[in-house]
PDB file of N, CA and C in Angstrom:
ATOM      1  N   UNK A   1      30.527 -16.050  15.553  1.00  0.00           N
ATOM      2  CA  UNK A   1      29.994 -14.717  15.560  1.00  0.00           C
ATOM      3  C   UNK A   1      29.109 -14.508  14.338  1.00  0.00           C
ATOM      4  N   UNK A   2      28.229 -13.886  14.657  1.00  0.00           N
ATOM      5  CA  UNK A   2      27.352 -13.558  13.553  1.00  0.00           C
ATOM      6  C   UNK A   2      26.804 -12.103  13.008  1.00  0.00           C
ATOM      7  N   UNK A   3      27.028 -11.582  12.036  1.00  0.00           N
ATOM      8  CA  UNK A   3      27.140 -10.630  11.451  1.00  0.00           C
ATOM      9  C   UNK A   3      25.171 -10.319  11.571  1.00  0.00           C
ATOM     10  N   UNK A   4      25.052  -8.897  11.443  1.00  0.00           N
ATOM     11  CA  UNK A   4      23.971  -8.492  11.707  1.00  0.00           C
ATOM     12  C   UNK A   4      23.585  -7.605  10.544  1.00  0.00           C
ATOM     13  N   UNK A   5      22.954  -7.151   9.217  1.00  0.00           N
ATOM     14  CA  UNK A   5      22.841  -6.571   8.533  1.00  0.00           C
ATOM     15  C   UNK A   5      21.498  -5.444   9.217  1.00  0.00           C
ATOM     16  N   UNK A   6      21.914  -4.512   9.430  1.00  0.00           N
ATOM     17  CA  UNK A   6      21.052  -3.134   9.400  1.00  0.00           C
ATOM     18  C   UNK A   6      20.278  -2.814   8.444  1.00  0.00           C
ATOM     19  N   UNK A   7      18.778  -2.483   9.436  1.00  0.00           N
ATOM     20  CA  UNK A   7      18.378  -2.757   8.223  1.00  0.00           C
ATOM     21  C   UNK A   7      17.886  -0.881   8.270  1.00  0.00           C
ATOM     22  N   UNK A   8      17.647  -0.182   7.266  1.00  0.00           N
ATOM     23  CA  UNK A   8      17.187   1.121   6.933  1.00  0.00           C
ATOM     24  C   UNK A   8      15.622   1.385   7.159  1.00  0.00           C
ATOM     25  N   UNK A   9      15.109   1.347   8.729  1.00  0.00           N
ATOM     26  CA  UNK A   9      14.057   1.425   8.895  1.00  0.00           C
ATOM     27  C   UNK A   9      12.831   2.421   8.243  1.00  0.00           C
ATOM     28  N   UNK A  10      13.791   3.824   8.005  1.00  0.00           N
ATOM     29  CA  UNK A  10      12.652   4.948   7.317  1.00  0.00           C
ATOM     30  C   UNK A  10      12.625   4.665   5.994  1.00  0.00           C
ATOM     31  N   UNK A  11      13.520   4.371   5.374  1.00  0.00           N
ATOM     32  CA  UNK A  11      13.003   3.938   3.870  1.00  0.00           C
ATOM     33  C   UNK A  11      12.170   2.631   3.921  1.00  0.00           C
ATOM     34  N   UNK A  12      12.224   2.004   4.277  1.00  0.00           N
ATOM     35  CA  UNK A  12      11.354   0.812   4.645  1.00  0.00           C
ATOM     36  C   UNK A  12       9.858   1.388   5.022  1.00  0.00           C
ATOM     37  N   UNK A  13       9.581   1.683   5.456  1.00  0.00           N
ATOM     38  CA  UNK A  13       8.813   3.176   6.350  1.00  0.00           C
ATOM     39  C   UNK A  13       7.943   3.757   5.515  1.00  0.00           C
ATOM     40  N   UNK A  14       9.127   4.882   4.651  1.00  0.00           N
ATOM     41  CA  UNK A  14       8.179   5.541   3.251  1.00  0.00           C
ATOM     42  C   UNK A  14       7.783   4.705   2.241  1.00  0.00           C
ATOM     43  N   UNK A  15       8.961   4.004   1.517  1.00  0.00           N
ATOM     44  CA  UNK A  15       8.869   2.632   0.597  1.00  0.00           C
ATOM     45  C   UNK A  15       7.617   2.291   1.119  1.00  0.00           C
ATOM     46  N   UNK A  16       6.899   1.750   2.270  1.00  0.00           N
ATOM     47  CA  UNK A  16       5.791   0.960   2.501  1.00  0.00           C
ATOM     48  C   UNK A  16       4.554   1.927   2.530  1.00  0.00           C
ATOM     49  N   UNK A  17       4.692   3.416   2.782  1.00  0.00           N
ATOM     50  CA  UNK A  17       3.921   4.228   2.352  1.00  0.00           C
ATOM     51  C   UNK A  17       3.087   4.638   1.423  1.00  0.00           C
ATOM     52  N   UNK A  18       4.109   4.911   0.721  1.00  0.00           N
ATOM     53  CA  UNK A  18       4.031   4.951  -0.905  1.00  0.00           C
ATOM     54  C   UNK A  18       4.217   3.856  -1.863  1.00  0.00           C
ATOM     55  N   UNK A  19       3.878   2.828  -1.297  1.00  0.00           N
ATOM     56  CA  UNK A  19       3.271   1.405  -1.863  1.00  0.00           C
ATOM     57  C   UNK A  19       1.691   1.735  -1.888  1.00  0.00           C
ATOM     58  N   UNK A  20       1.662   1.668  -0.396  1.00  0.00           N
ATOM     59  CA  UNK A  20       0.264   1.685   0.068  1.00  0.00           C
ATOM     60  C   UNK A  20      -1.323   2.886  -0.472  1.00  0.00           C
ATOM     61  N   UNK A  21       0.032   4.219  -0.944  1.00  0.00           N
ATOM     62  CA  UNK A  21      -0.822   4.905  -1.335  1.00  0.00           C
ATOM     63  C   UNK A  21      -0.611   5.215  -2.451  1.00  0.00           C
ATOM     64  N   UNK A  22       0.133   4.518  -3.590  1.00  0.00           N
ATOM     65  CA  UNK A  22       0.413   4.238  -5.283  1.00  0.00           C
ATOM     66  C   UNK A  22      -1.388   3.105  -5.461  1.00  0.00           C
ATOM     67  N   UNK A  23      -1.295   2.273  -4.488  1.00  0.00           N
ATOM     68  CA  UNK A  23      -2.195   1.223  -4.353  1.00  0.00           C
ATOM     69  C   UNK A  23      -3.905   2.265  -4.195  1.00  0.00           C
ATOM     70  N   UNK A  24      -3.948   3.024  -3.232  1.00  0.00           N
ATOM     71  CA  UNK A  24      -4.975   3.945  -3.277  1.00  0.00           C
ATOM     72  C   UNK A  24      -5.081   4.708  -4.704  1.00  0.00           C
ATOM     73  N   UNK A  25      -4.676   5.131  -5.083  1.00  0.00           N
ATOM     74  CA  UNK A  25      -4.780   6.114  -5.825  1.00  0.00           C
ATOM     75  C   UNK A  25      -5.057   5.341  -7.287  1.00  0.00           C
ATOM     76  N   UNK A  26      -4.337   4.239  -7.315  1.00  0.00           N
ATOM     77  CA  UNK A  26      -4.258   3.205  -8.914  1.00  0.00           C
ATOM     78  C   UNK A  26      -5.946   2.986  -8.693  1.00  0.00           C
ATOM     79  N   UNK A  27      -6.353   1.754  -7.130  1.00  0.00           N
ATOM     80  CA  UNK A  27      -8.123   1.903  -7.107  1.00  0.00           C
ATOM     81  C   UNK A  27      -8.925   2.559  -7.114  1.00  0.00           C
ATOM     82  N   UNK A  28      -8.950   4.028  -6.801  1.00  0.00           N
ATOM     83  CA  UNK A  28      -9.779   5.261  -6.894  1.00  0.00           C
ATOM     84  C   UNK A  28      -9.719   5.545  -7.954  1.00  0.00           C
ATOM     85  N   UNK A  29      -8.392   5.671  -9.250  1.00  0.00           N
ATOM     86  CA  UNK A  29      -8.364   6.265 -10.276  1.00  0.00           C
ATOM     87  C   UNK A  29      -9.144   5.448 -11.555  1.00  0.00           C
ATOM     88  N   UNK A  30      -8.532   4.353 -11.128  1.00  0.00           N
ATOM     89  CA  UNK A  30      -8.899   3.077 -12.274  1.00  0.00           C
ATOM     90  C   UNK A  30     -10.540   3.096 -12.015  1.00  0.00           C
ATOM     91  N   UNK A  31     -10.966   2.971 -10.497  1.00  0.00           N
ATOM     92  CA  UNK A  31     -12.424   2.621 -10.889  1.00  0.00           C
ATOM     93  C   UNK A  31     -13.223   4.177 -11.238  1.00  0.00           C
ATOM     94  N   UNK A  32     -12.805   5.530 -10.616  1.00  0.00           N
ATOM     95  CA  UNK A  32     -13.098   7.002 -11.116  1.00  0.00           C
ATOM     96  C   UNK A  32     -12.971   6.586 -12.969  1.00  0.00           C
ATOM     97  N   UNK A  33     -12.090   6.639 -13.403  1.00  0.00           N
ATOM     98  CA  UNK A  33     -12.014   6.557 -14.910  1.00  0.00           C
ATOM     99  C   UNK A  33     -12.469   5.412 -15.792  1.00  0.00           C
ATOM    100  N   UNK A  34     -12.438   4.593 -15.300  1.00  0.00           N
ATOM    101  CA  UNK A  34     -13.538   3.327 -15.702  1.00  0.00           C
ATOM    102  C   UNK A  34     -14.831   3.643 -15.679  1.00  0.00           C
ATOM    103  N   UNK A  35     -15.650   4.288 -15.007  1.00  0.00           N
ATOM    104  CA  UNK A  35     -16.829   4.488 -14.617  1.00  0.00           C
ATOM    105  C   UNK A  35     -17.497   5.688 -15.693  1.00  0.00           C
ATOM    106  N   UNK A  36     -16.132   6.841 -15.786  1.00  0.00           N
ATOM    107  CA  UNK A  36     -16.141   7.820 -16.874  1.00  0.00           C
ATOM    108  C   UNK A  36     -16.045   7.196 -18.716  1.00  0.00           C
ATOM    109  N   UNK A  37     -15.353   6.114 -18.744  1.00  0.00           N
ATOM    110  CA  UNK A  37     -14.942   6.065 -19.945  1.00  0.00           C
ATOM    111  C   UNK A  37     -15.897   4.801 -20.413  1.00  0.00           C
ATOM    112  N   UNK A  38     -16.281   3.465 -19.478  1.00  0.00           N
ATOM    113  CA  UNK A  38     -16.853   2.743 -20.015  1.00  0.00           C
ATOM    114  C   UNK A  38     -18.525   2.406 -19.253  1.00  0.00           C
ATOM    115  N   UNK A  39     -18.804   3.069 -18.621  1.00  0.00           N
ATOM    116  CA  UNK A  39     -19.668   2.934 -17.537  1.00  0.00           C
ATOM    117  C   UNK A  39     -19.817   1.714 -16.584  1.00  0.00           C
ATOM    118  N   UNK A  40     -20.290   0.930 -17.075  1.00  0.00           N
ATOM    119  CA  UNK A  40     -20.328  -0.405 -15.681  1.00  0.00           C
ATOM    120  C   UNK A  40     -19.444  -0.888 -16.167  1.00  0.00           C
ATOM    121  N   UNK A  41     -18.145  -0.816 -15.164  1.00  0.00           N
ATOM    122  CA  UNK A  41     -17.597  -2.170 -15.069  1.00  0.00           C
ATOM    123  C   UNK A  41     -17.869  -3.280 -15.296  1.00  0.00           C
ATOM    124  N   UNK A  42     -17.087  -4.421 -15.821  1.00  0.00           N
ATOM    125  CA  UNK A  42     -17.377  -5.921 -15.391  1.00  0.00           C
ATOM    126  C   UNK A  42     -16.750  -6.222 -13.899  1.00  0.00           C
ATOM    127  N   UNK A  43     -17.195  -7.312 -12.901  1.00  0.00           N
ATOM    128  CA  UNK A  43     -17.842  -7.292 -11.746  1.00  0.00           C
ATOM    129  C   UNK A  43     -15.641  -7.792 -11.176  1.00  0.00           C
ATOM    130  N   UNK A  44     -15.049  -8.377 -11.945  1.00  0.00           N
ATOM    131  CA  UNK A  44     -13.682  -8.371 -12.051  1.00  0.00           C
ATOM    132  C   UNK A  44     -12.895  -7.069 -11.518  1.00  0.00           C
ATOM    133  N   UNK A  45     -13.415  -6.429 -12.590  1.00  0.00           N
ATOM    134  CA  UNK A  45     -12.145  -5.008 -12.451  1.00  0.00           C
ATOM    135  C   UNK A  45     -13.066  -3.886 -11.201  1.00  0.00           C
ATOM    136  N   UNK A  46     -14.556  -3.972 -10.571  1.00  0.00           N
ATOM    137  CA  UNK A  46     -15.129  -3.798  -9.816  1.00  0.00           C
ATOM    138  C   UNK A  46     -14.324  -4.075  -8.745  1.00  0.00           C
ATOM    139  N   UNK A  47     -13.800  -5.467  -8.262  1.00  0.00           N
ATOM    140  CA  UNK A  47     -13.888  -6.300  -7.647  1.00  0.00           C
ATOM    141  C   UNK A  47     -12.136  -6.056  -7.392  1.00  0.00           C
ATOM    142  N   UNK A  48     -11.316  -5.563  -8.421  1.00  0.00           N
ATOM    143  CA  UNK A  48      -9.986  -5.674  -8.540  1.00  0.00           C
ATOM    144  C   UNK A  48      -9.650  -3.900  -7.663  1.00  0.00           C
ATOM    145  N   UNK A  49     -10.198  -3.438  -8.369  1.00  0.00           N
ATOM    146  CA  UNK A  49      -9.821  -1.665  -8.134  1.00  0.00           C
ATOM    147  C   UNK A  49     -10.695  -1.497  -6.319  1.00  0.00           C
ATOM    148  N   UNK A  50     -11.460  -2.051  -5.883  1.00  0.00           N
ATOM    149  CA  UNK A  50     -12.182  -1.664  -4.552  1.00  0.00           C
ATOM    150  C   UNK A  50     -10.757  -3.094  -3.663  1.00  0.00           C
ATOM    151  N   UNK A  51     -10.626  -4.135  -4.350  1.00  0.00           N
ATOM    152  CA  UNK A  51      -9.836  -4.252  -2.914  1.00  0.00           C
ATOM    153  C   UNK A  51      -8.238  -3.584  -3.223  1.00  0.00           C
ATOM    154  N   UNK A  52      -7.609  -3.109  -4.168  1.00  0.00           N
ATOM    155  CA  UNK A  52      -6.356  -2.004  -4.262  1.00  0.00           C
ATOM    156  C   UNK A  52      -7.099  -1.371  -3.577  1.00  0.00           C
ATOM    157  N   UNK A  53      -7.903  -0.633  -3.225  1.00  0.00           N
ATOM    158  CA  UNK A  53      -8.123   0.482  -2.292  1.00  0.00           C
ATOM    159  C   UNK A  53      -8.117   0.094  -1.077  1.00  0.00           C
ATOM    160  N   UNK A  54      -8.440  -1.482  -0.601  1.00  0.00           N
ATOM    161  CA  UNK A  54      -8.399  -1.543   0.671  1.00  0.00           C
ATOM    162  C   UNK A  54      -7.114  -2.223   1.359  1.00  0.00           C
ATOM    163  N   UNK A  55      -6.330  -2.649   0.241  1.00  0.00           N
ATOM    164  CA  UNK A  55      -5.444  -2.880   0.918  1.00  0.00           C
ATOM    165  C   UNK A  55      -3.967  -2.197   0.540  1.00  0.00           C
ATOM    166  N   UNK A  56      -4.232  -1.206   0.215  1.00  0.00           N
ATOM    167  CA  UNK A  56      -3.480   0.342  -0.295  1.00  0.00           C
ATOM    168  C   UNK A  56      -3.722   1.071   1.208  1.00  0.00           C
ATOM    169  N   UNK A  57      -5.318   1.392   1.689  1.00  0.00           N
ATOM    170  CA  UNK A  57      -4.911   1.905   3.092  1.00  0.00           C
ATOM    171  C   UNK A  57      -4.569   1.013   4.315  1.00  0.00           C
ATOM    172  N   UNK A  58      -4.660  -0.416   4.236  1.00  0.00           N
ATOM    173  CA  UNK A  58      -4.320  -1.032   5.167  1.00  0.00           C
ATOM    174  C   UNK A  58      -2.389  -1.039   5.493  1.00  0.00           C
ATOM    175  N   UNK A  59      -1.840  -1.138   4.297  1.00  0.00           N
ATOM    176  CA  UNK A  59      -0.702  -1.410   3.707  1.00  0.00           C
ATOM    177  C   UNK A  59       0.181   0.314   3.978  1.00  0.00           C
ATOM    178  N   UNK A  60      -0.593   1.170   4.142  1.00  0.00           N
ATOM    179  CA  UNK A  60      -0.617   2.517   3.962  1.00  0.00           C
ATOM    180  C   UNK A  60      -0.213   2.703   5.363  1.00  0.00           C
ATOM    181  N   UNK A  61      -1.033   2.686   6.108  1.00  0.00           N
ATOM    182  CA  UNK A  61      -1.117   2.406   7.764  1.00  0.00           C
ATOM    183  C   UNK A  61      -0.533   1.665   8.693  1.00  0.00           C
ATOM    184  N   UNK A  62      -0.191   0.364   8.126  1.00  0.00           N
ATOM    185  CA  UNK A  62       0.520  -0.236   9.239  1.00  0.00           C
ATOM    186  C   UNK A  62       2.161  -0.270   8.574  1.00  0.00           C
ATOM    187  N   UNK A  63       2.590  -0.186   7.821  1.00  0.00           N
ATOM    188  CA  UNK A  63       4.078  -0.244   7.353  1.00  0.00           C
ATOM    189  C   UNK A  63       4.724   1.297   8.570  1.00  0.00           C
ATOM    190  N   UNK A  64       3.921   2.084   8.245  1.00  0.00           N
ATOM    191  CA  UNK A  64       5.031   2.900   8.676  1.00  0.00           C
ATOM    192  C   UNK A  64       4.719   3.085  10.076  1.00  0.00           C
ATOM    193  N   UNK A  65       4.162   2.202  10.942  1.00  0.00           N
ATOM    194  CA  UNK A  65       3.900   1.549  12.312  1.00  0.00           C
ATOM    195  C   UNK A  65       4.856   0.485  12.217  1.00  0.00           C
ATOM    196  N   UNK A  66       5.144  -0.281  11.851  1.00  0.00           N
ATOM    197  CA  UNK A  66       5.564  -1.874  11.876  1.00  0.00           C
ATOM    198  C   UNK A  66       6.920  -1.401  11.780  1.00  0.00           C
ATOM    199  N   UNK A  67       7.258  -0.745  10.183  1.00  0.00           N
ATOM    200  CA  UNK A  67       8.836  -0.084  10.227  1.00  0.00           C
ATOM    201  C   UNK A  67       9.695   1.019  10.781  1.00  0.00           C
ATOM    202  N   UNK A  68       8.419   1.775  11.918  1.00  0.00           N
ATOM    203  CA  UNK A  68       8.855   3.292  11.852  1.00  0.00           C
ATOM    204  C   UNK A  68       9.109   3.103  13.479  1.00  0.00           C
ATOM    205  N   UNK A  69       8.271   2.329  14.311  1.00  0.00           N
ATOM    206  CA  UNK A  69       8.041   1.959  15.387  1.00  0.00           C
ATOM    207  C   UNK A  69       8.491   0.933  16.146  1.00  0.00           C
ATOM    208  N   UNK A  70       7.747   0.044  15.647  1.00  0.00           N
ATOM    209  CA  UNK A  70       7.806  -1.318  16.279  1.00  0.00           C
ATOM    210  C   UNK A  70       9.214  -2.006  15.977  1.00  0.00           C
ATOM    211  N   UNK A  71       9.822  -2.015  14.927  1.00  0.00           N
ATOM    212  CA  UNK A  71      10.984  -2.848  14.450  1.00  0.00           C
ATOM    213  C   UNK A  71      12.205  -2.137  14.922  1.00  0.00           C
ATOM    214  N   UNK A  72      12.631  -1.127  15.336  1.00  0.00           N
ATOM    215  CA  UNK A  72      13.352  -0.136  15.899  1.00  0.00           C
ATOM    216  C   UNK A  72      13.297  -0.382  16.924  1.00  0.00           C
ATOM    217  N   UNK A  73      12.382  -0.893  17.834  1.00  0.00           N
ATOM    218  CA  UNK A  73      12.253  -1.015  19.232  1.00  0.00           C
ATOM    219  C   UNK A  73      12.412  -2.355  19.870  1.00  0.00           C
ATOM    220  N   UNK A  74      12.465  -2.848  18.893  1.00  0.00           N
ATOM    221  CA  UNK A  74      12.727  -4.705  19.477  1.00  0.00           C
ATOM    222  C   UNK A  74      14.403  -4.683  18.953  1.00  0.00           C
ATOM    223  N   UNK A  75      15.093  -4.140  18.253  1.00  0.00           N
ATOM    224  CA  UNK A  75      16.502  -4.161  18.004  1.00  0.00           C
ATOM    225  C   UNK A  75      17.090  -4.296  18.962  1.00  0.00           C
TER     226      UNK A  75
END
């Protein structure tokens, strides 16, 4: 017999939410205040803060599909 650990789909859910949009907000802010404080970036932290933004809303979007939805329904 094999034991089955449950897993806590809505915290999984928000947790992946608010990953996703800690991740937005760090790339919008960092490159907003970078832009204010030092003007051009180097092409690095350009390059660092635009993909946190894209994969802050990707990460944003499908977690609480994948955990809220989909993984609940194949149980």
């Amino acid at each position: 017999m094999t034991r089955r650990r449950r897993m806590d789909y809505a915290r999984w859910a928000k947790g992946g939410f608010l990953l996703g949009l800690s991740l937005l907000v760090f790339g919008a802010g960092g490159e907003a205040i970078g832009h204010a404080l030092v003007g051009a970036l180097p092409a690095w932290e350009d390059t660092l803060f635009t993909a946190s933004e894209a994969v802050g809303i990707v990460v944003g979007l499908v977690s609480p599909f994948l955990f809220g939805v989909a993984l609940p329904l194949t149980e």
